[in-house]
PDB file of N, CA and C in Angstrom:
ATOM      1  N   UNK A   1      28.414  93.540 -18.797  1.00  0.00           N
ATOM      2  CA  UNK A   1      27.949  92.964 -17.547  1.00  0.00           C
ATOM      3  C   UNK A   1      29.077  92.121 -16.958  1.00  0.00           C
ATOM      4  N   UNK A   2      29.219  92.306 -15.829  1.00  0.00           N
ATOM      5  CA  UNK A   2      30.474  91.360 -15.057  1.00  0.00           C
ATOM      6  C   UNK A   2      29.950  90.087 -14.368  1.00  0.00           C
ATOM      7  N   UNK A   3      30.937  89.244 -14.248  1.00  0.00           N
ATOM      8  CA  UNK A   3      30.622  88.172 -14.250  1.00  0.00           C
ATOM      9  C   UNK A   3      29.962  88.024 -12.473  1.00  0.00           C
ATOM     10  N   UNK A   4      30.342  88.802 -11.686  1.00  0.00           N
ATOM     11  CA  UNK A   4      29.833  88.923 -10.194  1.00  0.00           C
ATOM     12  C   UNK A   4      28.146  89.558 -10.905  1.00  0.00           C
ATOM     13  N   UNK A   5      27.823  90.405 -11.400  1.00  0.00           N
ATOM     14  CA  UNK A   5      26.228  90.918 -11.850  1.00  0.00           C
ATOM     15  C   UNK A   5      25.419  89.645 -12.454  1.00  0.00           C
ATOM     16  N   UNK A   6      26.523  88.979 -13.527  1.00  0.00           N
ATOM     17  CA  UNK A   6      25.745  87.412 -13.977  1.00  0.00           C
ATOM     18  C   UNK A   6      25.065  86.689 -13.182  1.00  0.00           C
ATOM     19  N   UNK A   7      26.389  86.339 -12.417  1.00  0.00           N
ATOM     20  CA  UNK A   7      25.757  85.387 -11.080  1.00  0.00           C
ATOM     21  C   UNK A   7      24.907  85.866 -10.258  1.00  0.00           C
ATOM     22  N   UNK A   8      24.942  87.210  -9.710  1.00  0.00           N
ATOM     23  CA  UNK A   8      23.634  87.575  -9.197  1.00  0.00           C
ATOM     24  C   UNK A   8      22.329  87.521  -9.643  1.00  0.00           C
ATOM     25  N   UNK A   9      22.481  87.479 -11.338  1.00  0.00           N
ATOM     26  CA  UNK A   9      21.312  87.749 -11.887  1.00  0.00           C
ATOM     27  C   UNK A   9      20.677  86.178 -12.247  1.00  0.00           C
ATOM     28  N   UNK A  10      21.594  85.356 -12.244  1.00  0.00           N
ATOM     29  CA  UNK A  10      21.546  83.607 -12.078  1.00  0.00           C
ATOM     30  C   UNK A  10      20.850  83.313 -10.906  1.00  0.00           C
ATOM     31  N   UNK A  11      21.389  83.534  -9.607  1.00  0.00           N
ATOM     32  CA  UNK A  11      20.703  83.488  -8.489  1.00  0.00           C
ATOM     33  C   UNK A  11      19.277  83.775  -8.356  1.00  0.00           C
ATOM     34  N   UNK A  12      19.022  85.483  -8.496  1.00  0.00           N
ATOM     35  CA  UNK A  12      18.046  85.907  -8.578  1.00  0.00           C
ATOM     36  C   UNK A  12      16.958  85.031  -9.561  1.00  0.00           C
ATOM     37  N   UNK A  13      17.369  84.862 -10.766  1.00  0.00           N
ATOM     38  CA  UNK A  13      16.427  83.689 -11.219  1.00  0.00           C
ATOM     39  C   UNK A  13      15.447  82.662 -10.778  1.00  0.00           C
ATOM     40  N   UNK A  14      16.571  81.962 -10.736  1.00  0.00           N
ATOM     41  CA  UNK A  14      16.073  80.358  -9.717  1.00  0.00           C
ATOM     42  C   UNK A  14      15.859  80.756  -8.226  1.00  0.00           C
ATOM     43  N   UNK A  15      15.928  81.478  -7.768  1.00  0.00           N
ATOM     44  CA  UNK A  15      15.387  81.822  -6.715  1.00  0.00           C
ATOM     45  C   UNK A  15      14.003  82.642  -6.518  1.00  0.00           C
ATOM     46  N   UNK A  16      13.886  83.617  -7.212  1.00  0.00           N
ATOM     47  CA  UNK A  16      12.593  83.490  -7.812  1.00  0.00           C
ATOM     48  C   UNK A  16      11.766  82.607  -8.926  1.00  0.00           C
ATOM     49  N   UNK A  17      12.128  81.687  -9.395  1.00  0.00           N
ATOM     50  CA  UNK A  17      12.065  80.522 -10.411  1.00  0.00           C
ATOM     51  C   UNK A  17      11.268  79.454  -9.035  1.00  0.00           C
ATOM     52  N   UNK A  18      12.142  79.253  -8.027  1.00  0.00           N
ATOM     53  CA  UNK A  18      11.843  78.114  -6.829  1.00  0.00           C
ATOM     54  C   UNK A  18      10.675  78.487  -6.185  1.00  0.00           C
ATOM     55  N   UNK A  19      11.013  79.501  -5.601  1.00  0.00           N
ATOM     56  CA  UNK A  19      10.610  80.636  -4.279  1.00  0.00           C
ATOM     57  C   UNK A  19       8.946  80.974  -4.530  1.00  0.00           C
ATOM     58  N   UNK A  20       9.566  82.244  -5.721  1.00  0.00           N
ATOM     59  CA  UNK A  20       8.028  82.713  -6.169  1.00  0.00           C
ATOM     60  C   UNK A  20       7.399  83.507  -5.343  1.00  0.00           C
ATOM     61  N   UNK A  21       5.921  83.714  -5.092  1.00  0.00           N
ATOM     62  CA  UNK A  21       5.298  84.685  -4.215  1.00  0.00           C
ATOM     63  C   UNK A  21       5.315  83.885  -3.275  1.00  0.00           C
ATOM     64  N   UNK A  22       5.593  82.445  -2.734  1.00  0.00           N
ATOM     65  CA  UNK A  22       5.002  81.820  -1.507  1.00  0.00           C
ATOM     66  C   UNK A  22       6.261  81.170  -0.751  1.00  0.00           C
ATOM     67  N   UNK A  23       7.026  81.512   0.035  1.00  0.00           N
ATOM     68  CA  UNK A  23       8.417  80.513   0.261  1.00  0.00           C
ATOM     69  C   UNK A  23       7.934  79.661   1.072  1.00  0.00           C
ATOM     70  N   UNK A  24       6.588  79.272   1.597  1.00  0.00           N
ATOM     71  CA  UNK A  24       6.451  78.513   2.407  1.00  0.00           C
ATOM     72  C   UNK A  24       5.817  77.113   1.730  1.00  0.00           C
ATOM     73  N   UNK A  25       5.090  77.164   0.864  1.00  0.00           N
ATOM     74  CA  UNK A  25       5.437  76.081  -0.092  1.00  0.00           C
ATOM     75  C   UNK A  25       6.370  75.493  -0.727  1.00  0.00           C
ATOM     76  N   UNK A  26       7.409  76.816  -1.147  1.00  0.00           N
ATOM     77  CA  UNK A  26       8.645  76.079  -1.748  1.00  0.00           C
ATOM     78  C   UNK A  26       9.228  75.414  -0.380  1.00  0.00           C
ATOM     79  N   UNK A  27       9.115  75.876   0.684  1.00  0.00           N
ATOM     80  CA  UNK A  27      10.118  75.352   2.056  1.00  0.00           C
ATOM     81  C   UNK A  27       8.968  73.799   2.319  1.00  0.00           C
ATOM     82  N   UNK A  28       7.922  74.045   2.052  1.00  0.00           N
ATOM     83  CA  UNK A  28       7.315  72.471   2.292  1.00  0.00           C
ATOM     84  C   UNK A  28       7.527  71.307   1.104  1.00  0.00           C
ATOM     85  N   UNK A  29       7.388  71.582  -0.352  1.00  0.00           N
ATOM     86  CA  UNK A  29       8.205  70.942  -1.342  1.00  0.00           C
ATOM     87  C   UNK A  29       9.772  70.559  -0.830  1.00  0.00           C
ATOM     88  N   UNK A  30      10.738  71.204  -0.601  1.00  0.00           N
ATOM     89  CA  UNK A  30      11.722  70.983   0.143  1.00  0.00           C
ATOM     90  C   UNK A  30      11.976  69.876   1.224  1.00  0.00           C
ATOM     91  N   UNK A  31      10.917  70.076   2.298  1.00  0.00           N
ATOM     92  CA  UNK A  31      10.915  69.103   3.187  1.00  0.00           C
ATOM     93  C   UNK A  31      10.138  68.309   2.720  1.00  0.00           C
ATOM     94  N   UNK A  32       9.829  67.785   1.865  1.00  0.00           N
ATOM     95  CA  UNK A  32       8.695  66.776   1.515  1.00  0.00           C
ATOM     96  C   UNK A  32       9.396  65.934   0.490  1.00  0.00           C
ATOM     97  N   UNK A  33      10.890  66.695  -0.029  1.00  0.00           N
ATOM     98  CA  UNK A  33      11.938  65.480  -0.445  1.00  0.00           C
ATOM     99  C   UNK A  33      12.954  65.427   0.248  1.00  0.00           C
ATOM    100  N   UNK A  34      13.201  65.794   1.234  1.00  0.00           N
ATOM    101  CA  UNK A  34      13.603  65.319   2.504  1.00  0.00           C
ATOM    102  C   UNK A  34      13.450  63.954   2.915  1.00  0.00           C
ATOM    103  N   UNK A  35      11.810  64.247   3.573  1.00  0.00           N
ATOM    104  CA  UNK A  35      11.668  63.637   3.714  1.00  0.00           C
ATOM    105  C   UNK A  35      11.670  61.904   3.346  1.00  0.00           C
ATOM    106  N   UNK A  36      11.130  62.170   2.222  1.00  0.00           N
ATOM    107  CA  UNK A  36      11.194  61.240   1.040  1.00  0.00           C
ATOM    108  C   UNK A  36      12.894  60.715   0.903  1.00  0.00           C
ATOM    109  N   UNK A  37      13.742  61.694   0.714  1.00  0.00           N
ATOM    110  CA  UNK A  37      15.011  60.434   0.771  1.00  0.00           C
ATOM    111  C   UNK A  37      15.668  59.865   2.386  1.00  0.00           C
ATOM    112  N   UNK A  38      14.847  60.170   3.390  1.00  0.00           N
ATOM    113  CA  UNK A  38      15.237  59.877   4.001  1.00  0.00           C
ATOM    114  C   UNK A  38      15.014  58.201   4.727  1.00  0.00           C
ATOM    115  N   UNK A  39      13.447  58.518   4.038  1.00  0.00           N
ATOM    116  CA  UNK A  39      12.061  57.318   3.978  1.00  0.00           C
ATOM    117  C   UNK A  39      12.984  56.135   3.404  1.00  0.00           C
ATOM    118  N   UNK A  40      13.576  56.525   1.740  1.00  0.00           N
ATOM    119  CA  UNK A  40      14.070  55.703   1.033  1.00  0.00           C
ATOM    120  C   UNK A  40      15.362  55.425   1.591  1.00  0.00           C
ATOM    121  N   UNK A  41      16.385  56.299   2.208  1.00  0.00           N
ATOM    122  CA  UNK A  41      17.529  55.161   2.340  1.00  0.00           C
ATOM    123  C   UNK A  41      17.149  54.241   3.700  1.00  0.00           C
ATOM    124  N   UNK A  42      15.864  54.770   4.678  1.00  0.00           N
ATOM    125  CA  UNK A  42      15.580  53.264   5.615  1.00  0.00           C
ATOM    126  C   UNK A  42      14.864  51.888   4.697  1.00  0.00           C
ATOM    127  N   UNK A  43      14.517  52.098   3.117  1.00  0.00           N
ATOM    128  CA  UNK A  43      14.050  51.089   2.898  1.00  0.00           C
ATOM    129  C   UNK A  43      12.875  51.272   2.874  1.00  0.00           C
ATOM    130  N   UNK A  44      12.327  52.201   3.117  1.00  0.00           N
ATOM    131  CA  UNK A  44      10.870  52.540   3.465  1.00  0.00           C
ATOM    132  C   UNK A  44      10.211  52.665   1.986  1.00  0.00           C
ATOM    133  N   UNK A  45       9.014  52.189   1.977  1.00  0.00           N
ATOM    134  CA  UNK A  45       8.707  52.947   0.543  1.00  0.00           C
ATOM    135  C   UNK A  45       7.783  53.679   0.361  1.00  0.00           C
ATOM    136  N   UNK A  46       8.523  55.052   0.006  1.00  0.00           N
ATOM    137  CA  UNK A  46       8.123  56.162   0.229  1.00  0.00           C
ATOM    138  C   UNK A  46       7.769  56.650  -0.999  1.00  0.00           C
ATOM    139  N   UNK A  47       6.863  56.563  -1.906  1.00  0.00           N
ATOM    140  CA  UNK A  47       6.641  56.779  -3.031  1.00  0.00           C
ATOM    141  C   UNK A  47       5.254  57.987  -3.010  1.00  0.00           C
ATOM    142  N   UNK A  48       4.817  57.558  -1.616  1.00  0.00           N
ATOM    143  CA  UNK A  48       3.356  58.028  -1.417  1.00  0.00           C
ATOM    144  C   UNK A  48       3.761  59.673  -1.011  1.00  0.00           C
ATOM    145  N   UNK A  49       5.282  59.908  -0.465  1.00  0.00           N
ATOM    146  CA  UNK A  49       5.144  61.283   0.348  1.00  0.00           C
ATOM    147  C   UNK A  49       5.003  62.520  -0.358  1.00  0.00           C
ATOM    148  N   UNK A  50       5.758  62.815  -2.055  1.00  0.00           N
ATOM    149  CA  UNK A  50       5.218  63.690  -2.496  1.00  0.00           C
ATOM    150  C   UNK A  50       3.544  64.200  -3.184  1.00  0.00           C
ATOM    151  N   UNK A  51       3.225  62.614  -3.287  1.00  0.00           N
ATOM    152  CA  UNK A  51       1.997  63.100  -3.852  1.00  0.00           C
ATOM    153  C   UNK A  51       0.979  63.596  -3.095  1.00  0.00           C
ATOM    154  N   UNK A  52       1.227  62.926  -1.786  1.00  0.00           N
ATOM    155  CA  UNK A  52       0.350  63.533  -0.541  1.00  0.00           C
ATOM    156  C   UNK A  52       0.846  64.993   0.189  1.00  0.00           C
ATOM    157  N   UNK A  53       2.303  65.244  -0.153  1.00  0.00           N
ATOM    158  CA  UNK A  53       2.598  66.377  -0.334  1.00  0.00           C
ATOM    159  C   UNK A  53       1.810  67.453  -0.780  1.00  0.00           C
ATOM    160  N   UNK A  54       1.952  67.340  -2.110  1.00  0.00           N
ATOM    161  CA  UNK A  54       1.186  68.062  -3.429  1.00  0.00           C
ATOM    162  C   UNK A  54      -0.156  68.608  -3.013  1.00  0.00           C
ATOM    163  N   UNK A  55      -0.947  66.885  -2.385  1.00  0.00           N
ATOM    164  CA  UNK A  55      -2.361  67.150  -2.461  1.00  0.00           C
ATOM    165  C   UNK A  55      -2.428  67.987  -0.888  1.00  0.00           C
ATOM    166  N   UNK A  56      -1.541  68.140  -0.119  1.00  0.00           N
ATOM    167  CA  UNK A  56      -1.802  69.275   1.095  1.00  0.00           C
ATOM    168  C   UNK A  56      -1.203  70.697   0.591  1.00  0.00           C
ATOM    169  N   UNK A  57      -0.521  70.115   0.123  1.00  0.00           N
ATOM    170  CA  UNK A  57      -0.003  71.837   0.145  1.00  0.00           C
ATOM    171  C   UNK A  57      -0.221  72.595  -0.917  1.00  0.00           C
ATOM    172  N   UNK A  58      -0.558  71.841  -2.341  1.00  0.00           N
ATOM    173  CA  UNK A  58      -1.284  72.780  -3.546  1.00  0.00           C
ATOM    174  C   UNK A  58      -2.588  74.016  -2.839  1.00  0.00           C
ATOM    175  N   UNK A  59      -4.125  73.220  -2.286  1.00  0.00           N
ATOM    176  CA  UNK A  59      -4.904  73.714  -1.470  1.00  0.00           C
ATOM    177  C   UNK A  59      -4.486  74.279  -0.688  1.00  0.00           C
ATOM    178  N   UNK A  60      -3.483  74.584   0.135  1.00  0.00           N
ATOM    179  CA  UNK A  60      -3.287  75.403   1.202  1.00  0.00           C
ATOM    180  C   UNK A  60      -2.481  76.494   0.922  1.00  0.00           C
ATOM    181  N   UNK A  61      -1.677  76.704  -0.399  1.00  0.00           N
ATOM    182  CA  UNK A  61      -1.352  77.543  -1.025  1.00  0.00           C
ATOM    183  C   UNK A  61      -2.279  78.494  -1.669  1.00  0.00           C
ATOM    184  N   UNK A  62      -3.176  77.677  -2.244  1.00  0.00           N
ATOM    185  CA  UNK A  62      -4.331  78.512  -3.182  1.00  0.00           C
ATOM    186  C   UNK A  62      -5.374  79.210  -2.572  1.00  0.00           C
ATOM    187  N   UNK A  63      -5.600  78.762  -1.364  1.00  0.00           N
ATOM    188  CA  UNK A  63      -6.848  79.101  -0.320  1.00  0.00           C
ATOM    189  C   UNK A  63      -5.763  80.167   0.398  1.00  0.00           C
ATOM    190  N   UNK A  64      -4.619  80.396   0.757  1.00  0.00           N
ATOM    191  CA  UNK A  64      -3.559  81.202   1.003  1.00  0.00           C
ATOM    192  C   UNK A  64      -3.869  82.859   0.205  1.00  0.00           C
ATOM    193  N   UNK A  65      -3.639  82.018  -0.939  1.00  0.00           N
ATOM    194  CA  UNK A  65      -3.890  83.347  -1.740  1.00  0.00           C
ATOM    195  C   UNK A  65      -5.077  84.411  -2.167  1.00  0.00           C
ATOM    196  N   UNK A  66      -6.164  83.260  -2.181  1.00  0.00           N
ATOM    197  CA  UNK A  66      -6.953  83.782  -2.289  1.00  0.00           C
ATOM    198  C   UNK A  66      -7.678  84.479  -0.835  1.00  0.00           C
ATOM    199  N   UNK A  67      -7.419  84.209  -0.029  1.00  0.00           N
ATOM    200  CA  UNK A  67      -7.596  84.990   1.334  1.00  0.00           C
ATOM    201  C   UNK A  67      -7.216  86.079   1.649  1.00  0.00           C
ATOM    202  N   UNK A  68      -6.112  86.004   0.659  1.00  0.00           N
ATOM    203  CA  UNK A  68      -5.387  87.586   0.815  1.00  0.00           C
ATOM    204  C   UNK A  68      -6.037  88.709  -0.382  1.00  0.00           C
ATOM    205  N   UNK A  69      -6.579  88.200  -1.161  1.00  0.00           N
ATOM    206  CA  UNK A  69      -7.445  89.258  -2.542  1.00  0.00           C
ATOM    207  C   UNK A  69      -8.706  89.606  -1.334  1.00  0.00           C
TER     208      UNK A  69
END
């Protein structure tokens, strides 16, 4: 295996590892520590944004899926 096939196959990993069946959760996890360091370097305390994260977008993932069965 060459080392250009490795890395593809590295990529491919964690990108399906992140991604998964839903990229629009992984893209809202994403912005939701964004957000969050952005909160924190104004000083803000932002401790609350992933968990309220979580609790929107877990449900809206799962009700996602199951809409589609």
């Amino acid at each position: 295996m060459t080392t250009r096939a490795r890395l593809r196959a590295f990529g491919a990993f964690w990108y399906d590892f992140v991604v998964g069946d839903d990229w629009r959760a992984a893209f809202a996890v994403v912005l939701a520590l964004g957000v969050t360091f952005v909160l924190g370097r104004l000083s803000v305390n932002a401790w609350w944004v992933l968990p309220a994260a979580v609790a929107v977008v877990l449900p809206w993932s799962l009700w996602r899926a199951v809409r589609r069965r």
